[in-house]
N, C-alpha and C. Protein backbone atom coordinates (compact mmCIF):
# COMPACT_ATOMS: atom_id res chain seq x y z
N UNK A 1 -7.92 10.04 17.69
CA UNK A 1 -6.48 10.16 17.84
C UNK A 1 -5.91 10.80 16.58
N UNK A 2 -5.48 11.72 16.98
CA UNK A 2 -4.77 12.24 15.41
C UNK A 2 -3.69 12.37 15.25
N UNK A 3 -3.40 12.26 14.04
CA UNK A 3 -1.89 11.17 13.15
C UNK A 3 -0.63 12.30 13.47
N UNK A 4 0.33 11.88 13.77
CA UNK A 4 1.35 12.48 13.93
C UNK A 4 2.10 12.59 12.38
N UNK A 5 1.82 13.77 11.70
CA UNK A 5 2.37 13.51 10.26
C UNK A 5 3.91 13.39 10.41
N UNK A 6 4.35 14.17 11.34
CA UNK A 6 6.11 14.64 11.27
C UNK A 6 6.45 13.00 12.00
N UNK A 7 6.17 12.32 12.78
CA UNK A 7 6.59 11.27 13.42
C UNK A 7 6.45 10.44 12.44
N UNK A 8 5.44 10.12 11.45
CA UNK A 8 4.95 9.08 10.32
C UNK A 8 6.26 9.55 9.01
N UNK A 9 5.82 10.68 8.68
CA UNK A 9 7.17 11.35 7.86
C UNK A 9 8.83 10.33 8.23
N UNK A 10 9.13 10.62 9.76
CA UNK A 10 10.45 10.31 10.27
C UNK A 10 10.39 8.36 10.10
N UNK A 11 9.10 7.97 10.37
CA UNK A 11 9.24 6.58 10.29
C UNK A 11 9.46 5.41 8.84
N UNK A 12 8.46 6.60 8.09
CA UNK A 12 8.22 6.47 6.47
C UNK A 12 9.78 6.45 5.98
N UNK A 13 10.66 7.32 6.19
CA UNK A 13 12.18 7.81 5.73
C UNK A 13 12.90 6.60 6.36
N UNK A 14 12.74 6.15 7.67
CA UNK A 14 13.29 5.35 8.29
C UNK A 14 13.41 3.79 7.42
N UNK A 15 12.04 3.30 7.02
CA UNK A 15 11.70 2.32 6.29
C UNK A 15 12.50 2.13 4.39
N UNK A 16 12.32 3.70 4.24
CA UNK A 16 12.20 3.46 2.77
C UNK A 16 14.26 3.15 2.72
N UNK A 17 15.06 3.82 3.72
CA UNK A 17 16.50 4.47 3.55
C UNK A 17 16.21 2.44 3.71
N UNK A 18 15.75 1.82 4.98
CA UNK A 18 16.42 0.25 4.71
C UNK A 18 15.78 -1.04 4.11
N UNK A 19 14.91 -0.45 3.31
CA UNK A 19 14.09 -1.34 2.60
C UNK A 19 15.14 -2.16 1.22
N UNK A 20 15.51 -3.04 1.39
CA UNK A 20 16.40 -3.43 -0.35
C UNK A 20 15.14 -4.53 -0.64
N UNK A 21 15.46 -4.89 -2.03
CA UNK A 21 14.74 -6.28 -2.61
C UNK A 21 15.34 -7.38 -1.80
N UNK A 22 16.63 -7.78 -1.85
CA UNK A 22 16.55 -9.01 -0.87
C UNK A 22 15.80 -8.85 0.53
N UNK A 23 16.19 -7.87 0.93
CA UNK A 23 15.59 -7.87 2.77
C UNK A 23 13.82 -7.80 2.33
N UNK A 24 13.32 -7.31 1.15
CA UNK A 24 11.39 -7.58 1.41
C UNK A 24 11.93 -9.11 1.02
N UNK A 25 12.39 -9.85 0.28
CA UNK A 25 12.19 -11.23 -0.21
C UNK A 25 12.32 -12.23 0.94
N UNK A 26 13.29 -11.61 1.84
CA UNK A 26 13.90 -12.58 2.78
C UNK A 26 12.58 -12.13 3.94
N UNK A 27 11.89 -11.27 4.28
CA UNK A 27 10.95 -11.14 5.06
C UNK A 27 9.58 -12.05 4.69
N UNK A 28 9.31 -11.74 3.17
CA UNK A 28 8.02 -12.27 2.78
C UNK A 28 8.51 -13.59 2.45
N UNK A 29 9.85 -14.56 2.46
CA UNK A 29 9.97 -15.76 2.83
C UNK A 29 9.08 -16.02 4.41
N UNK A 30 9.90 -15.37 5.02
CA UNK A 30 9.40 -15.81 6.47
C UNK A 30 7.93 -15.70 6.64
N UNK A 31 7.47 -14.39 6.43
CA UNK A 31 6.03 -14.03 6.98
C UNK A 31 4.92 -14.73 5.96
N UNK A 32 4.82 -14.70 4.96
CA UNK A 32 3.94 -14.75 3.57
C UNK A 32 3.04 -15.55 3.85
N UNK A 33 3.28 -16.61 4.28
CA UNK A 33 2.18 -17.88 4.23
C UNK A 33 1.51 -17.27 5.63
N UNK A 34 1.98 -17.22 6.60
CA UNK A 34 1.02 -17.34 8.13
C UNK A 34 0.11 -16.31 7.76
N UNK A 35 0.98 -14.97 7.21
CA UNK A 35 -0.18 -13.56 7.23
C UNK A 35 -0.53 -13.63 6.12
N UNK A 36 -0.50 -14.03 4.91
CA UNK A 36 -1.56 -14.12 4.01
C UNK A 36 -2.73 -15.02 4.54
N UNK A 37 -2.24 -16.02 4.69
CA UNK A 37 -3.79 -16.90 5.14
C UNK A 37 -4.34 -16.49 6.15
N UNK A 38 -4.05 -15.89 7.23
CA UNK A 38 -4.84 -14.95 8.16
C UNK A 38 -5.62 -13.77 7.77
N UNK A 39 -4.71 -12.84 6.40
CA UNK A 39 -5.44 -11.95 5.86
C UNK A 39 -6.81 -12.29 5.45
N UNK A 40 -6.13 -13.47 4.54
CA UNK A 40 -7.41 -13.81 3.48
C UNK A 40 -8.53 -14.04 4.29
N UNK A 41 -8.33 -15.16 5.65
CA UNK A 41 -9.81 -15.36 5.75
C UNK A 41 -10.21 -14.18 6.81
N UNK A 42 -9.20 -13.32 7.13
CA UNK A 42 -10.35 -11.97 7.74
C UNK A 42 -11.02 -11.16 6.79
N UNK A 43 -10.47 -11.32 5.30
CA UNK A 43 -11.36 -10.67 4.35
C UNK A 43 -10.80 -9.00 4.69
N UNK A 44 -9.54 -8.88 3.98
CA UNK A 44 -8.84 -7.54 4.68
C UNK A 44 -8.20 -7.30 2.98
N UNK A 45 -7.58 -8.00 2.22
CA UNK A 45 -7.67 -7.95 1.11
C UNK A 45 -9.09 -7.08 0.16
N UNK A 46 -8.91 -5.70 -0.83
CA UNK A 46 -9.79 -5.53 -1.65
C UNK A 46 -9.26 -5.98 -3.10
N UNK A 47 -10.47 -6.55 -3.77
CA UNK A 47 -9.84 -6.97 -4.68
C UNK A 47 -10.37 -5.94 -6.26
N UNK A 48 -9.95 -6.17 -7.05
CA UNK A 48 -10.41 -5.25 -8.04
C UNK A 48 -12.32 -5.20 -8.21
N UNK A 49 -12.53 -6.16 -8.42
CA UNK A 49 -14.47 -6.18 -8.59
C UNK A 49 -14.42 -5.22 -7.45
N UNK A 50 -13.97 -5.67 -6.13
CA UNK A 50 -14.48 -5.16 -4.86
C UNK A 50 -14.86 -3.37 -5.24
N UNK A 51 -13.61 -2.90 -5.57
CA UNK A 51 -13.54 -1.95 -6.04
C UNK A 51 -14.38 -1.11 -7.37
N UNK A 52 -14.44 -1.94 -8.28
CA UNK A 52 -15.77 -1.50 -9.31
C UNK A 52 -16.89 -1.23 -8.27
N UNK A 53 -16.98 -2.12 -6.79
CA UNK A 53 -18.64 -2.07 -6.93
C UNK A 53 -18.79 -0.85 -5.96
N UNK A 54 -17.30 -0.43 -4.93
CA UNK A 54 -17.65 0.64 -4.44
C UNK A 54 -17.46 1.85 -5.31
N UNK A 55 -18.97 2.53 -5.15
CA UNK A 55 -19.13 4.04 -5.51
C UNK A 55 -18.00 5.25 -5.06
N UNK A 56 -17.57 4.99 -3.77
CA UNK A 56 -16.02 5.74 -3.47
C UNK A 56 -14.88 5.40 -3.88
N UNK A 57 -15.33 4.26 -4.13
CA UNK A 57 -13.09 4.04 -4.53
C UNK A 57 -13.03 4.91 -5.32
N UNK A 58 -11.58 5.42 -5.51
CA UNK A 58 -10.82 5.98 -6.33
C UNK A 58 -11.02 5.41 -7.74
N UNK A 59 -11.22 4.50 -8.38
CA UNK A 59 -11.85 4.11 -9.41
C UNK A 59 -12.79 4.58 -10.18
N UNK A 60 -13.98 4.82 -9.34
CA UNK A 60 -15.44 5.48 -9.35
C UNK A 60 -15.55 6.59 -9.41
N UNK A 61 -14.04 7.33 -8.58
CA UNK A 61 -14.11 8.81 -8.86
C UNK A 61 -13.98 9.60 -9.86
N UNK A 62 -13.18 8.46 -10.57
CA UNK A 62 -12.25 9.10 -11.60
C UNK A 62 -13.45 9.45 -12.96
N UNK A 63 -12.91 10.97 -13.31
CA UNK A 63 -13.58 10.72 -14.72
C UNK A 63 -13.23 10.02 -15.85
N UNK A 64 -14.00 10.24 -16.65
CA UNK A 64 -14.05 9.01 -18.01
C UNK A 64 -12.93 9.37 -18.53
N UNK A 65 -12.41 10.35 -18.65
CA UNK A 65 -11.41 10.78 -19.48
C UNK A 65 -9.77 10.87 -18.58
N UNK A 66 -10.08 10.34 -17.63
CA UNK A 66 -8.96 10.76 -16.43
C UNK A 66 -7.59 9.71 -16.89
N UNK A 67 -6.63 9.95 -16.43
CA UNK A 67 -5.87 8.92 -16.54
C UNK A 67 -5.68 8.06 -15.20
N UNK A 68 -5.24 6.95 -15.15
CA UNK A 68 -5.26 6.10 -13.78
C UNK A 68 -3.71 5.24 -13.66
N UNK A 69 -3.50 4.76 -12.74
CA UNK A 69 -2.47 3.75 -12.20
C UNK A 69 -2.44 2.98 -11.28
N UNK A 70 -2.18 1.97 -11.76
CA UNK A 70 -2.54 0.79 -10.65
C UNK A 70 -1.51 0.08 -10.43
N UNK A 71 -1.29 -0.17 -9.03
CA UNK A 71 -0.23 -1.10 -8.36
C UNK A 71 -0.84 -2.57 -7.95
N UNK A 72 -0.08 -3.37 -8.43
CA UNK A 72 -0.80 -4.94 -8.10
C UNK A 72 -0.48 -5.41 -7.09
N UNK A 73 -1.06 -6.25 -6.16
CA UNK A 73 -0.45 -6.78 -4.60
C UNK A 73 0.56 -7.79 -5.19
N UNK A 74 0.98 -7.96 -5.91
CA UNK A 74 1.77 -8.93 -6.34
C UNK A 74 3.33 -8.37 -6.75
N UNK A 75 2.83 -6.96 -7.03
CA UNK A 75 4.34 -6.01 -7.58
C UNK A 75 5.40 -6.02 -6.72
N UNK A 76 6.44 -6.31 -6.44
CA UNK A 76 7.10 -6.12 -5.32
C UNK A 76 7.50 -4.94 -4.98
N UNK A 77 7.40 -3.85 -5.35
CA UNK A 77 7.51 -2.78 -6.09
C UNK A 77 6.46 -1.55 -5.27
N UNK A 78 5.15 -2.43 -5.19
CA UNK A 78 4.38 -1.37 -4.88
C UNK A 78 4.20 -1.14 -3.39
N UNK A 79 4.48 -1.67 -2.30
CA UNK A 79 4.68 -1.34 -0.71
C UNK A 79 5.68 0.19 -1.24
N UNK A 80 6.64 -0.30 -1.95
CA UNK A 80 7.71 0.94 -1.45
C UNK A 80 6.92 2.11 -2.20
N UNK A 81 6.57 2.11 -3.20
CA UNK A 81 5.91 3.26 -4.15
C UNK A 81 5.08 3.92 -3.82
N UNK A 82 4.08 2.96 -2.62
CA UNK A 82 2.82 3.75 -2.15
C UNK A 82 3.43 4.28 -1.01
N UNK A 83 4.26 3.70 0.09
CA UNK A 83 5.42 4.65 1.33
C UNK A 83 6.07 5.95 0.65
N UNK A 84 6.25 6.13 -0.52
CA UNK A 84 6.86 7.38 -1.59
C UNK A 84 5.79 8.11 -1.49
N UNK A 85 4.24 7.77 -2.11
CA UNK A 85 3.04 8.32 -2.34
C UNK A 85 2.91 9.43 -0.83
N UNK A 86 2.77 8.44 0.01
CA UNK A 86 2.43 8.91 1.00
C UNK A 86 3.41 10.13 1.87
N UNK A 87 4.70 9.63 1.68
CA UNK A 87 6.02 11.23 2.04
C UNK A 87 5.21 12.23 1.07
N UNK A 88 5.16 12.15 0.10
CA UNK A 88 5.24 13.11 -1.55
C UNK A 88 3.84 13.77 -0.37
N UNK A 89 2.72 13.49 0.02
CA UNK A 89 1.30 14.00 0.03
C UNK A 89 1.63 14.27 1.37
N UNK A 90 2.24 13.94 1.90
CA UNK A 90 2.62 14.16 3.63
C UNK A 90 3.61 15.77 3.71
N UNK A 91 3.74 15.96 2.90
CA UNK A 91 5.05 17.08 2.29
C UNK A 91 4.03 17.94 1.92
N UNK A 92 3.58 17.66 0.46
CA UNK A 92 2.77 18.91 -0.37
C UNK A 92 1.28 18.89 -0.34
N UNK A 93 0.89 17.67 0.80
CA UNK A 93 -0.38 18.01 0.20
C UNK A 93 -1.46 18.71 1.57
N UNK A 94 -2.31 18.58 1.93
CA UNK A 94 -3.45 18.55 3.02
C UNK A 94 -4.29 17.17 3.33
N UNK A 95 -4.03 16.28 2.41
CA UNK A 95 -4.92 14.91 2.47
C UNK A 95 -5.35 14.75 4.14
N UNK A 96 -6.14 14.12 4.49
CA UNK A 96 -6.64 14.14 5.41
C UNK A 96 -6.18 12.80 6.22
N UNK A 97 -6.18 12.71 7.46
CA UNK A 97 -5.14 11.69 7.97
C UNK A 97 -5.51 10.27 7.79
N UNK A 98 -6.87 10.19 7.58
CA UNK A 98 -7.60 8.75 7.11
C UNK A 98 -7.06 8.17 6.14
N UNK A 99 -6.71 9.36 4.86
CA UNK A 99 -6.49 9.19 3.37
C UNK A 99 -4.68 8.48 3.78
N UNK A 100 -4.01 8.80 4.58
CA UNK A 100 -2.68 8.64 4.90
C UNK A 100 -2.94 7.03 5.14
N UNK A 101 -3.21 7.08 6.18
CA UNK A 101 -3.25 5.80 7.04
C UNK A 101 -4.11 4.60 5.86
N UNK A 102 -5.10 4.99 5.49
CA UNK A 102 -5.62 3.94 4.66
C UNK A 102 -4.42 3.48 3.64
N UNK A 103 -3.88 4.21 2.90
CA UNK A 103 -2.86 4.27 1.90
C UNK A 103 -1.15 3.13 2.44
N UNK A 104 -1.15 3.85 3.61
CA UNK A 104 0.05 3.09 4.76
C UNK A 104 -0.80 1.25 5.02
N UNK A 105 -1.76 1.08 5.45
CA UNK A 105 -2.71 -0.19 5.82
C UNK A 105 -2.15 -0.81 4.32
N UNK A 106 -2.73 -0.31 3.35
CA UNK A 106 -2.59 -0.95 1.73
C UNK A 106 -1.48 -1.37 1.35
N UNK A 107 0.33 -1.08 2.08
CA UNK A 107 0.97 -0.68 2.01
C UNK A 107 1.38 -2.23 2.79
N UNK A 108 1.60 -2.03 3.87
CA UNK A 108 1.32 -3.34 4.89
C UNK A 108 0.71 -4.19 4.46
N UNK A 109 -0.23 -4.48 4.05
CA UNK A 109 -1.29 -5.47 3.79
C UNK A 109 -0.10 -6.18 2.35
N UNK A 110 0.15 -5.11 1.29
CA UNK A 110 0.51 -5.68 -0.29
C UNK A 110 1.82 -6.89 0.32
N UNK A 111 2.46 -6.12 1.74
CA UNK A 111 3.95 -6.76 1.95
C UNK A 111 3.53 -8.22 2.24
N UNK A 112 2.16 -8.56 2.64
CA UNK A 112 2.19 -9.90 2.96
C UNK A 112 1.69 -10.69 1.64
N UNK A 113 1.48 -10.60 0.79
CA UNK A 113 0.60 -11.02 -0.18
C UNK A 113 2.05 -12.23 -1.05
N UNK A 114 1.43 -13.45 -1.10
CA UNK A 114 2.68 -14.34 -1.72
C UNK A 114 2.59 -14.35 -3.16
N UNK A 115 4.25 -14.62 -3.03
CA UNK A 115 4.07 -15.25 -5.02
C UNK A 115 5.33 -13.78 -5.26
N UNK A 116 5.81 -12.73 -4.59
CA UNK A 116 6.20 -11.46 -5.33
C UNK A 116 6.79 -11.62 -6.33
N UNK A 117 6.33 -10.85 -7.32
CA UNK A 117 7.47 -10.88 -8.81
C UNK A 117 7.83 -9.47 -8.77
N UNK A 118 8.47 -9.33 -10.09
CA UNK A 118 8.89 -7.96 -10.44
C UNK A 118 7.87 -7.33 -11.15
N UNK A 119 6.97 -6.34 -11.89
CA UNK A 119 6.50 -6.07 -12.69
C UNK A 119 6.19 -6.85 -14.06
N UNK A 120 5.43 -6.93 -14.45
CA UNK A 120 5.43 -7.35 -15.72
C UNK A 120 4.27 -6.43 -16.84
């Protein structure tokens, strides 16, 4: 099935124009506990080791000298940043529709994760 970029584009815009901090807080009140503990024990969460040990992550790719950035499932911050990522590469780039959708999943997944703070 292949990804409708312009429909994902229109939905992505849709999300980000009504996304505020109270409305994720007042959602991940409601949702947080049922879908985190469902996440966790489907094992849908990657966690950083996870990531050292795969040879593909983005981690692994990177050269020694590269620079990197990392968003924590805990950031409240980072659902909306990686929905940005994904317009920005949906716009200028060619990424391939897997690379989209995996990125969008990560995206979903961070919104259920409890505890949100601000950055630190």
């Amino acid at each position: 099935m292949a990804l409708d970029l312009k429909e994902l584009e229109r939905k992505l815009d849709e999300c980000l124009q009504k996304e505020t901090p109270e409305s994720l807080r007042e959602w991940l009140n409601k949702k947080r506990i049922e879908e985190a503990e469902a996440d966790m024990l489907s094992g849908q969460f990657s966690s950083f080791s996870d990531e050292l040990k795969n040879p593909q992550s983005c981690l692994n790719k990177a050269a020694d000298d590269e620079m990197i950035f990392v968003l924590r499932g805990k950031d409240i911050t980072s659902p909306r940043t990686i929905l940005d990522w994904i317009k920005t590469n949906i716009t200028y780039s060619n990424l391939p529709d897997e690379k989209l959708r995996e990125a969008f999943e990560c995206a979903l997944a961070m919104r259920k994760i409890p505890d949100k703070k601000l950055p630190d």
